[in-house]
C-alpha atoms as a PDB file:
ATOM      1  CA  UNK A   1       0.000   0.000   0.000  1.00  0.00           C
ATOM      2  CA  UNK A   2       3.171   2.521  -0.186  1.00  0.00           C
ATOM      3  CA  UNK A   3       2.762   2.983  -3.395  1.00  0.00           C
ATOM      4  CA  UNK A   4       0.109   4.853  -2.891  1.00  0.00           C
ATOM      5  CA  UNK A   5       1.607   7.309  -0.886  1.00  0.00           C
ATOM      6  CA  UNK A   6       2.685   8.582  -4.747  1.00  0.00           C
ATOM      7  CA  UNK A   7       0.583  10.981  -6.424  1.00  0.00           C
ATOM      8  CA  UNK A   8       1.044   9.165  -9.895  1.00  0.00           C
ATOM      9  CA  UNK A   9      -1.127   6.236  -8.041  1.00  0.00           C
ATOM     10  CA  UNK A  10      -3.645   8.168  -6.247  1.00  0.00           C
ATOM     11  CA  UNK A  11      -4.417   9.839 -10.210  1.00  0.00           C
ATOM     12  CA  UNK A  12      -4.314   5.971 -11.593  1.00  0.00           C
ATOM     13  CA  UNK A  13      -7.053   4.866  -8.432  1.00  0.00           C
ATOM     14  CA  UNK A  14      -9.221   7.681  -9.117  1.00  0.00           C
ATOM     15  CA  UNK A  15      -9.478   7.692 -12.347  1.00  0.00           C
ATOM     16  CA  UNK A  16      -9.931   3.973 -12.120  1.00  0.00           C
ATOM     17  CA  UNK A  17     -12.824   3.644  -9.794  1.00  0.00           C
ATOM     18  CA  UNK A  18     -14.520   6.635 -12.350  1.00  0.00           C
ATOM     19  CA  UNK A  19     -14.385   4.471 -15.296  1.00  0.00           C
ATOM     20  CA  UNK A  20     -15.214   1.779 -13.037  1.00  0.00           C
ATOM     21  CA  UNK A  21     -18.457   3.365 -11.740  1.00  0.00           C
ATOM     22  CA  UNK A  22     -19.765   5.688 -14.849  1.00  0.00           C
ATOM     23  CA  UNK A  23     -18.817   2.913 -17.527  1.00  0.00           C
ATOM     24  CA  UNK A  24     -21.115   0.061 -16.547  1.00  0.00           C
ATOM     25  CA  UNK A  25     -23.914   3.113 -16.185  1.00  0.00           C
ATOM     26  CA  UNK A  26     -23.803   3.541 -19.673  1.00  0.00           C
ATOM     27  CA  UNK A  27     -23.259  -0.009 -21.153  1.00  0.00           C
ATOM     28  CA  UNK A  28     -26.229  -1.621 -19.570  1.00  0.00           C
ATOM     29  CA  UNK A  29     -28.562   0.555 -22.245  1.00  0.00           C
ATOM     30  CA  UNK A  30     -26.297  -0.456 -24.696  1.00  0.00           C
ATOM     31  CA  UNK A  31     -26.978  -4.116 -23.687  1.00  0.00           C
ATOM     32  CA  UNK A  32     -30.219  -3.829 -24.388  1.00  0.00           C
ATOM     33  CA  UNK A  33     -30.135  -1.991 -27.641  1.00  0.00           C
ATOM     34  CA  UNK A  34     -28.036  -5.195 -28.100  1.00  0.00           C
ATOM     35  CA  UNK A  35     -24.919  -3.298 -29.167  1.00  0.00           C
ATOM     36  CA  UNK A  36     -22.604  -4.411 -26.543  1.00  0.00           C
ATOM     37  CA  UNK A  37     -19.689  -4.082 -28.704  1.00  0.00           C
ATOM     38  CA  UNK A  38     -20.222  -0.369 -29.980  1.00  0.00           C
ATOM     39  CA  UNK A  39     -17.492   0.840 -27.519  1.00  0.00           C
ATOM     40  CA  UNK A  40     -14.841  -1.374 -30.019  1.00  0.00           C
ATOM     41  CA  UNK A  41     -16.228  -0.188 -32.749  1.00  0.00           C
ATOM     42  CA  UNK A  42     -15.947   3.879 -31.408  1.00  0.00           C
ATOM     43  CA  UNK A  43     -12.514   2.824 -29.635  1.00  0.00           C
ATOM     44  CA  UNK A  44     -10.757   2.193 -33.161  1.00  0.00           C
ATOM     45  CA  UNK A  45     -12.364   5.021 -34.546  1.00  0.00           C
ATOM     46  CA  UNK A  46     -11.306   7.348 -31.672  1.00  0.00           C
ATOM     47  CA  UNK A  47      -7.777   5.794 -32.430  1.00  0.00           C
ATOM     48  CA  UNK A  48      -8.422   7.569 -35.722  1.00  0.00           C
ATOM     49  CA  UNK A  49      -8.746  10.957 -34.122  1.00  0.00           C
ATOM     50  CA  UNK A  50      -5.465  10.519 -31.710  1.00  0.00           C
ATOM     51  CA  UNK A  51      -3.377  10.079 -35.235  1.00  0.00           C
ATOM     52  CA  UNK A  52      -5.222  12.719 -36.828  1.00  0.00           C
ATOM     53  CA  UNK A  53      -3.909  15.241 -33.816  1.00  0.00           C
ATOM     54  CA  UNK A  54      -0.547  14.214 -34.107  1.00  0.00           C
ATOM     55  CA  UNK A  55      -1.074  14.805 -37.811  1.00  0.00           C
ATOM     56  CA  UNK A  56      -2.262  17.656 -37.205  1.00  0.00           C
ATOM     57  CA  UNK A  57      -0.671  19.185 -34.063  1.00  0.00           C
ATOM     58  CA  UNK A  58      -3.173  19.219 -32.003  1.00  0.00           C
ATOM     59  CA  UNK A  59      -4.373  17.212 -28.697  1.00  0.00           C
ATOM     60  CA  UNK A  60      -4.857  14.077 -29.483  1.00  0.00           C
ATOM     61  CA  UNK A  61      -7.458  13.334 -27.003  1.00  0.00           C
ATOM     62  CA  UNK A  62      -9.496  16.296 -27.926  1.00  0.00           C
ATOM     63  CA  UNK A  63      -9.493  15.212 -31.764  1.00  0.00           C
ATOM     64  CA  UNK A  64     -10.332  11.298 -30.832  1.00  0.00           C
ATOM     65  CA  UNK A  65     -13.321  13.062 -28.772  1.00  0.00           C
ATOM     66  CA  UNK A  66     -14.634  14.509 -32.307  1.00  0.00           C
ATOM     67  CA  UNK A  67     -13.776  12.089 -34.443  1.00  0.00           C
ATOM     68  CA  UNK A  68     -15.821   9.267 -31.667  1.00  0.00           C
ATOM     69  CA  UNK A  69     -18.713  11.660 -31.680  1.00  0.00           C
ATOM     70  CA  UNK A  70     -19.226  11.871 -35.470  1.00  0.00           C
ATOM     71  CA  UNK A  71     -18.439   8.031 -35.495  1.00  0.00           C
ATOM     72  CA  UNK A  72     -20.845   7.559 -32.935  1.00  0.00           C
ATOM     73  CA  UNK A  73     -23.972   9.751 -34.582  1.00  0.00           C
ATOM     74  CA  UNK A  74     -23.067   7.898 -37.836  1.00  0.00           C
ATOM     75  CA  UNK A  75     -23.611   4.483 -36.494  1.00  0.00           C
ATOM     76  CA  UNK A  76     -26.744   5.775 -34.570  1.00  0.00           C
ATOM     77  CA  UNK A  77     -27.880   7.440 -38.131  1.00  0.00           C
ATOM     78  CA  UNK A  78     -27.264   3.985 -40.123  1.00  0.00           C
ATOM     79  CA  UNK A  79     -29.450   2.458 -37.555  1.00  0.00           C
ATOM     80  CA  UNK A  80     -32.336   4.374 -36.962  1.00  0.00           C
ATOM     81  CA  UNK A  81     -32.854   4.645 -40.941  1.00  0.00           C
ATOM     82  CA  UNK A  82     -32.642   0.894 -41.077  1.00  0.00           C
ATOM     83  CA  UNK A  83     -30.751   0.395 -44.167  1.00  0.00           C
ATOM     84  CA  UNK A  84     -28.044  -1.867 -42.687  1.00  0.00           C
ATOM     85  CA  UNK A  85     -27.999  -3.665 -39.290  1.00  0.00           C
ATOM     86  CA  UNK A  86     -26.160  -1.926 -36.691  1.00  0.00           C
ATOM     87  CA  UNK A  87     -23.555  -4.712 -36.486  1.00  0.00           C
ATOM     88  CA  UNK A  88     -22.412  -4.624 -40.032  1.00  0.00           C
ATOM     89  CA  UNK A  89     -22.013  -0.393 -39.288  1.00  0.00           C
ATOM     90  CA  UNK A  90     -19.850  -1.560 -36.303  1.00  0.00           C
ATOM     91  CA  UNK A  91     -18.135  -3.516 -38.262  1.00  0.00           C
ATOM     92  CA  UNK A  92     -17.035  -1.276 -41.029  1.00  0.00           C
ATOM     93  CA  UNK A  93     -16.409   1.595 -38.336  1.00  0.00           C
ATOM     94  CA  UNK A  94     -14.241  -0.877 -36.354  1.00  0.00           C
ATOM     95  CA  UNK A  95     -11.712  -1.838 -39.227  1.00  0.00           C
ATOM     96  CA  UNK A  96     -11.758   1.411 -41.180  1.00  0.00           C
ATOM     97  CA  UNK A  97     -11.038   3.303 -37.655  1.00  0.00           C
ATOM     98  CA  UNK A  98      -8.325   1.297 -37.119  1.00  0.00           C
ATOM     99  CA  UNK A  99      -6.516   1.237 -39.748  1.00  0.00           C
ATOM    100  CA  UNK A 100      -6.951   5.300 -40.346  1.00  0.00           C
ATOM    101  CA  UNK A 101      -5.760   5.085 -36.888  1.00  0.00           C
ATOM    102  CA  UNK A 102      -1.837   3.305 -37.795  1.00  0.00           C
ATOM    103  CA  UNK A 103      -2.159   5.501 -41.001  1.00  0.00           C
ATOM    104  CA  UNK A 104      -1.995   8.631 -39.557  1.00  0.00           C
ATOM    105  CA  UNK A 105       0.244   8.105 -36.688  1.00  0.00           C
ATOM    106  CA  UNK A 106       2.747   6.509 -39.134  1.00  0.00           C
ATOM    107  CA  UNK A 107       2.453   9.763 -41.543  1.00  0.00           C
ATOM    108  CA  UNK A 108       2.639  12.344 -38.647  1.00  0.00           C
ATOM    109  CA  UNK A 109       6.239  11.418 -37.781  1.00  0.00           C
ATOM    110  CA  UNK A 110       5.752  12.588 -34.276  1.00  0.00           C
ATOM    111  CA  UNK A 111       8.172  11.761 -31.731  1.00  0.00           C
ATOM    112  CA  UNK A 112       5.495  11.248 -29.117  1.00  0.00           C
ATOM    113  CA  UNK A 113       3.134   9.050 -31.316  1.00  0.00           C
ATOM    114  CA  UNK A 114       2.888   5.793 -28.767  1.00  0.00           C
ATOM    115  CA  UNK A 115       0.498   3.357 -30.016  1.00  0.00           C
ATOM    116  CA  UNK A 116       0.843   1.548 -27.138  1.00  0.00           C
ATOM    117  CA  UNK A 117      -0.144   4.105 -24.409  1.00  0.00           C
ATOM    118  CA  UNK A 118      -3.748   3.910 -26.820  1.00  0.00           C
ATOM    119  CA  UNK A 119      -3.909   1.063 -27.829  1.00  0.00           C
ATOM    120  CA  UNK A 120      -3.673  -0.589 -24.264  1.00  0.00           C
ATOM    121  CA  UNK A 121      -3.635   2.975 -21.753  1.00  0.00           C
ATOM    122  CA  UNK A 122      -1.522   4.024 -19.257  1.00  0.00           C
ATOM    123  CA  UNK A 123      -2.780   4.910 -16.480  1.00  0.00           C
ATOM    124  CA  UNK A 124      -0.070   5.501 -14.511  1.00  0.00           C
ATOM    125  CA  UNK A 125       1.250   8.049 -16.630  1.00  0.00           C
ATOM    126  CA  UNK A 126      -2.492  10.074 -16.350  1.00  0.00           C
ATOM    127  CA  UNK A 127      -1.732  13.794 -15.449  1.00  0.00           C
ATOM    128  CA  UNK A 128      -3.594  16.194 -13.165  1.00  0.00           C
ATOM    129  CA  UNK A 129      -5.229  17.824 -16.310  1.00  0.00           C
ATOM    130  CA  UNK A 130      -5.931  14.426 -17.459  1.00  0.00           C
ATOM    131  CA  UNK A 131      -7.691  13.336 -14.212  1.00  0.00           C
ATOM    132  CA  UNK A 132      -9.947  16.546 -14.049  1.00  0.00           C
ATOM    133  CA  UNK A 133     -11.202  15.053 -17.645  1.00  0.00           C
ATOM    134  CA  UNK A 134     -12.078  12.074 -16.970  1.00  0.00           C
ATOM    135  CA  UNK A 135     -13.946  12.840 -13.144  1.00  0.00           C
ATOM    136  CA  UNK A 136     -15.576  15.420 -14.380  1.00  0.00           C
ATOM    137  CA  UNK A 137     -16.990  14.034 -17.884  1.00  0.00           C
ATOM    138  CA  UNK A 138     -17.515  10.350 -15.485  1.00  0.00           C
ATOM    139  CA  UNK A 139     -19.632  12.462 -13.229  1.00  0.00           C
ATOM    140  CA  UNK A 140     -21.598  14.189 -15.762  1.00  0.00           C
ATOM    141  CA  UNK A 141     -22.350  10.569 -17.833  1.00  0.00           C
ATOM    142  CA  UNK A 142     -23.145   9.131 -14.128  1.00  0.00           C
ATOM    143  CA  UNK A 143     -26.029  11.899 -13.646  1.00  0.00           C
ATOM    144  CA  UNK A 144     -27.207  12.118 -17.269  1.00  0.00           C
ATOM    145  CA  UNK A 145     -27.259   8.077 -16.764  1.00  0.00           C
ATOM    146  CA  UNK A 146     -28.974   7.850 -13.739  1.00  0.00           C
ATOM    147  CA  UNK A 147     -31.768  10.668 -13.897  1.00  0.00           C
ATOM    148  CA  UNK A 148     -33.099  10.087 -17.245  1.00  0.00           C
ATOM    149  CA  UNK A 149     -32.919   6.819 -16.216  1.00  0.00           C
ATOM    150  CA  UNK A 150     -36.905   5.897 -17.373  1.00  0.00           C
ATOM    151  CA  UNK A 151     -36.967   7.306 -20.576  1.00  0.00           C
ATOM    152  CA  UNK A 152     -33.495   5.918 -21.890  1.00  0.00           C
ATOM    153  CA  UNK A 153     -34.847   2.337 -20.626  1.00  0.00           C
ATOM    154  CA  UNK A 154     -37.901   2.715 -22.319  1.00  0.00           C
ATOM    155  CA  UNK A 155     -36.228   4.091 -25.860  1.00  0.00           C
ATOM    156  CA  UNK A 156     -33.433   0.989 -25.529  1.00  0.00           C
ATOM    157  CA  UNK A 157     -36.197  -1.495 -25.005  1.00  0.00           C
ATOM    158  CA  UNK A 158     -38.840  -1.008 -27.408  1.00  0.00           C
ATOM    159  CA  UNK A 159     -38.175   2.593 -29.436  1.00  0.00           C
ATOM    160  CA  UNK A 160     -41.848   2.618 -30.690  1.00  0.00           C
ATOM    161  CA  UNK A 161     -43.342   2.566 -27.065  1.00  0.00           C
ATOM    162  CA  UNK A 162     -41.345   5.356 -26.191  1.00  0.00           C
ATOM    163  CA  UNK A 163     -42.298   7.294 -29.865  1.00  0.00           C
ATOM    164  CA  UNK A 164     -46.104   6.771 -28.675  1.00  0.00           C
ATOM    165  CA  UNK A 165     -45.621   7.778 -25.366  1.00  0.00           C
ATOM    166  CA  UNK A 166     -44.047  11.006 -26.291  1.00  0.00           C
ATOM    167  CA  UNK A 167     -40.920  10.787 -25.519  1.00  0.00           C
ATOM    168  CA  UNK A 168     -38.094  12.506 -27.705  1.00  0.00           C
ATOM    169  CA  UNK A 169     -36.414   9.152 -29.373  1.00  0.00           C
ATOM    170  CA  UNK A 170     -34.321  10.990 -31.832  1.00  0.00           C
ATOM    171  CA  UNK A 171     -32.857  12.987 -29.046  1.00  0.00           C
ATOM    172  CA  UNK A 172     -32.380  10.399 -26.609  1.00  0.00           C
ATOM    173  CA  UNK A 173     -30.537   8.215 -29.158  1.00  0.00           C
ATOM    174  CA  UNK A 174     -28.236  10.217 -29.974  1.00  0.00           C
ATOM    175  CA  UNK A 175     -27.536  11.144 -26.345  1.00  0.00           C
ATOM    176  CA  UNK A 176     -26.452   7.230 -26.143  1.00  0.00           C
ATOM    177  CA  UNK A 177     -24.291   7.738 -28.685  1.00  0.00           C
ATOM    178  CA  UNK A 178     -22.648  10.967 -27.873  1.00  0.00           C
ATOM    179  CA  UNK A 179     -22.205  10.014 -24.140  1.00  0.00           C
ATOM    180  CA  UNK A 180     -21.025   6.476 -25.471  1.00  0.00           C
ATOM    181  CA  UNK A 181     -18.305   8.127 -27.389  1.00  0.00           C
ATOM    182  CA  UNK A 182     -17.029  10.764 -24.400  1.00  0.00           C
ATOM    183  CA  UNK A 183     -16.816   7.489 -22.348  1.00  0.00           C
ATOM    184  CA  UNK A 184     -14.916   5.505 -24.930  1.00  0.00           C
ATOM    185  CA  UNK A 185     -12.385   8.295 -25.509  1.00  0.00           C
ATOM    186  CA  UNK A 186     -11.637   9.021 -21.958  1.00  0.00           C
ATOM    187  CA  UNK A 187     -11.597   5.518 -20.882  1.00  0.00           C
ATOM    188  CA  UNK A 188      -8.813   5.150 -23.750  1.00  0.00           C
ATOM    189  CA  UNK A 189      -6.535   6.986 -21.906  1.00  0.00           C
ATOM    190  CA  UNK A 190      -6.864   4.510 -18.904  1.00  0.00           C
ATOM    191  CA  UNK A 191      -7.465   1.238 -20.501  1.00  0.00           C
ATOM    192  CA  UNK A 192      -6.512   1.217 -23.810  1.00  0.00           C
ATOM    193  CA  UNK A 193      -8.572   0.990 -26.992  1.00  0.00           C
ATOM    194  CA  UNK A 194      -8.304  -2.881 -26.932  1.00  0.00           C
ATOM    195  CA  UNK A 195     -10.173  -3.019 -23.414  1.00  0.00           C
ATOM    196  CA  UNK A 196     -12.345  -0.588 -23.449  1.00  0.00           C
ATOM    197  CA  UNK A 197     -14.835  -2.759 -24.063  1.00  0.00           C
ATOM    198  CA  UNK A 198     -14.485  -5.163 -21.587  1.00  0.00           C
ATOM    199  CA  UNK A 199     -14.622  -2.395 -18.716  1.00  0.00           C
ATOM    200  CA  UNK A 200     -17.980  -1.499 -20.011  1.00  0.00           C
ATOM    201  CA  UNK A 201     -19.332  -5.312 -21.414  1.00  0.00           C
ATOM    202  CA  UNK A 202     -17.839  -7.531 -18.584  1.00  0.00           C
ATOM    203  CA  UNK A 203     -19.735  -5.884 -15.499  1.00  0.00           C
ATOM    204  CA  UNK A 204     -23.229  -5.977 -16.619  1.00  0.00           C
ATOM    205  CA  UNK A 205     -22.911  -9.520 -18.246  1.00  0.00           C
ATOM    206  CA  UNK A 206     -21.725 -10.348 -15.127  1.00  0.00           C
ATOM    207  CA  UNK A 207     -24.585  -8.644 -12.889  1.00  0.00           C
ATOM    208  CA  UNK A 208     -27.324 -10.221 -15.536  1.00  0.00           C
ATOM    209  CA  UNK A 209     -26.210 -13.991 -13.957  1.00  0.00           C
ATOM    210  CA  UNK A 210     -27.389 -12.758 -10.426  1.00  0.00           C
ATOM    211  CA  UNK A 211     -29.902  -9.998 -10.314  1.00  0.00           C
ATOM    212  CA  UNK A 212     -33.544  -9.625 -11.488  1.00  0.00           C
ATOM    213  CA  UNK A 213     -34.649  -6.501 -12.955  1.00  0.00           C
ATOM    214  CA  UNK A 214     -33.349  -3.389 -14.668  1.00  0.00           C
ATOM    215  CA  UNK A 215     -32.662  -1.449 -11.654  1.00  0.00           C
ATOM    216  CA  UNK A 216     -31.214  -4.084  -9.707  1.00  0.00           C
ATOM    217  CA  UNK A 217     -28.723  -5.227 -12.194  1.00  0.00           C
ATOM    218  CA  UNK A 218     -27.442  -1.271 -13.118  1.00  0.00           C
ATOM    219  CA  UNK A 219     -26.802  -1.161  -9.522  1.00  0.00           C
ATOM    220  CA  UNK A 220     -24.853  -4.303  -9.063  1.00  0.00           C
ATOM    221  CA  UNK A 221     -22.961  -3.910 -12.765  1.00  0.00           C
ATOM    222  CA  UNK A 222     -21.526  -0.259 -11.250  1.00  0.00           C
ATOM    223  CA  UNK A 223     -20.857  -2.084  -7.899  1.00  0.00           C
ATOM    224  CA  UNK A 224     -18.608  -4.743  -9.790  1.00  0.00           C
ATOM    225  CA  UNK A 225     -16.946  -1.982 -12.170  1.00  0.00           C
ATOM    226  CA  UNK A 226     -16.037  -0.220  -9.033  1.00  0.00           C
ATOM    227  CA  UNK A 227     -14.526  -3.211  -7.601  1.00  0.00           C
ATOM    228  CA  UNK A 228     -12.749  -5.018 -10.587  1.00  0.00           C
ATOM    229  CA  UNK A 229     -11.486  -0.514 -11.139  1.00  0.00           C
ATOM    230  CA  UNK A 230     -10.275  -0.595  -6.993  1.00  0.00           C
ATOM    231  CA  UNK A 231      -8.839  -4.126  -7.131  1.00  0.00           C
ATOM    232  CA  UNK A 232      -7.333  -4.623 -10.521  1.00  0.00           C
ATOM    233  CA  UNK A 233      -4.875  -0.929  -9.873  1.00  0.00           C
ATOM    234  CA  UNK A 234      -4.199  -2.443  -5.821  1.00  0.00           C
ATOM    235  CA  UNK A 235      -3.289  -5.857  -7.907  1.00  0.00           C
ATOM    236  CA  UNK A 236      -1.163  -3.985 -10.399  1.00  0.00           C
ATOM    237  CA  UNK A 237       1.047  -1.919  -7.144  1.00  0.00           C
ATOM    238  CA  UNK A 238       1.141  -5.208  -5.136  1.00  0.00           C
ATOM    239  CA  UNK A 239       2.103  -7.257  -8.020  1.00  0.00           C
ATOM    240  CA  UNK A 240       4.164  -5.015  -9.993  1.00  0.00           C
ATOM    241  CA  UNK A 241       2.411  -5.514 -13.302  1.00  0.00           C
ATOM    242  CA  UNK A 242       0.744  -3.350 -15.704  1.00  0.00           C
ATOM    243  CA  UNK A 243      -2.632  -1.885 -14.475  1.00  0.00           C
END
């Protein structure tokens, strides 16, 4: 437990148990739109947008947050018009982003372009400024998760109940979408684009084998993130491995 003493760790535990509690939040509507896998499909994309900044000279992070927003309202576009499933958009969106991705970054000649620290995080490098990011933006999905809880149920379980009872589909899709890519692209800076997916997926399959009930299983699949977040960075310092 000394190594938390360090201020690099204390950044790496907090930022952890954020993913850990906002990502499961989101995922679990996901689930039952049945596109469990969209966060792969917006993680390559937002790898995309990090070689586009070096390209380009700008943040990388703040360019893989435009790029995964415009990814993510294209998928949600394919789908609502109905003209291909919303696994063969994933699909295309998952190779295309990620080779655009090793593109880029090879063509920007940058000395910092890592496509490891992206491609599989690093949280132990994440800086104050990085930190503030991803609380903040956590805490805002969290709310925007948890409050508009009933209508985002009802428009990712049956979208024409929700159209007859009023409720703004259009806009509530494509607040999935957008809040799916903010989480993807600050969760890529902790986790990496290759397991960002699990950090969202794993907890709510997991809470589906023991609870009953929408409610109840959202509340134990952010329980579990916020464990497997706490106990896999305490593993990492103990063990001396990679978080």
């Amino acid at each position: 437990m000394e190594l938390f003493q360090y201020p690099y760790m204390q950044r790496a535990l907090i930022a952890a148990l954020s993913l850990g509690l906002a990502a499961p939040a989101l995922r679990i509507y996901l689930v039952q739109r049945r596109l469990a896998l969209i966060g792969d499909g917006i993680g390559h994309v937002a790898l995309t947008g990090v070689g586009a900044g070096l390209l380009l000279n700008r943040s990388p992070v703040l360019v893989a947050v435009i790029v995964a927003t415009l990814g993510a309202i294209a998928i949600e576009l394919v789908r609502s018009r109905g003209r291909t499933s919303g696994d063969l958009a994933l699909a295309l969106l998952f190779y295309g982003g990620i080779a655009g991705g090793v593109m880029l970054v090879g063509l920007s000649n940058s000395p910092s372009a890592n496509l490891n620290a992206y491609l599989f995080g690093s949280l132990t490098t994440i800086s104050p400024g990085d930190l503030t990011t991803i609380v903040v933006l956590g805490a805002v999905i969290l709310v925007a998760m948890l409050v508009l809880r009933p209508a985002l149920f009802a428009v990712s379980h049956d979208e024409e109940y929700a159209r007859v009872s009023g409720l703004p589909v259009r806009t509530l899709n494509m607040l999935i979408a957008i809040t799916t890519a903010v989480t993807v692209t600050i969760a890529m800076r902790a986790v990496g684009v290759l397991l960002i997916s699990a950090l969202m997926v794993v907890p709510v399959a997991s809470a589906q084998q023991v609870t009953r009930g929408f409610r109840s299983t959202m509340t134990a699949a952010m329980a579990l993130g916020l464990f497997a977040a706490g106990s896999g960075v305490w593993v990492a310092a103990t063990a001396d491995t990679a978080p």
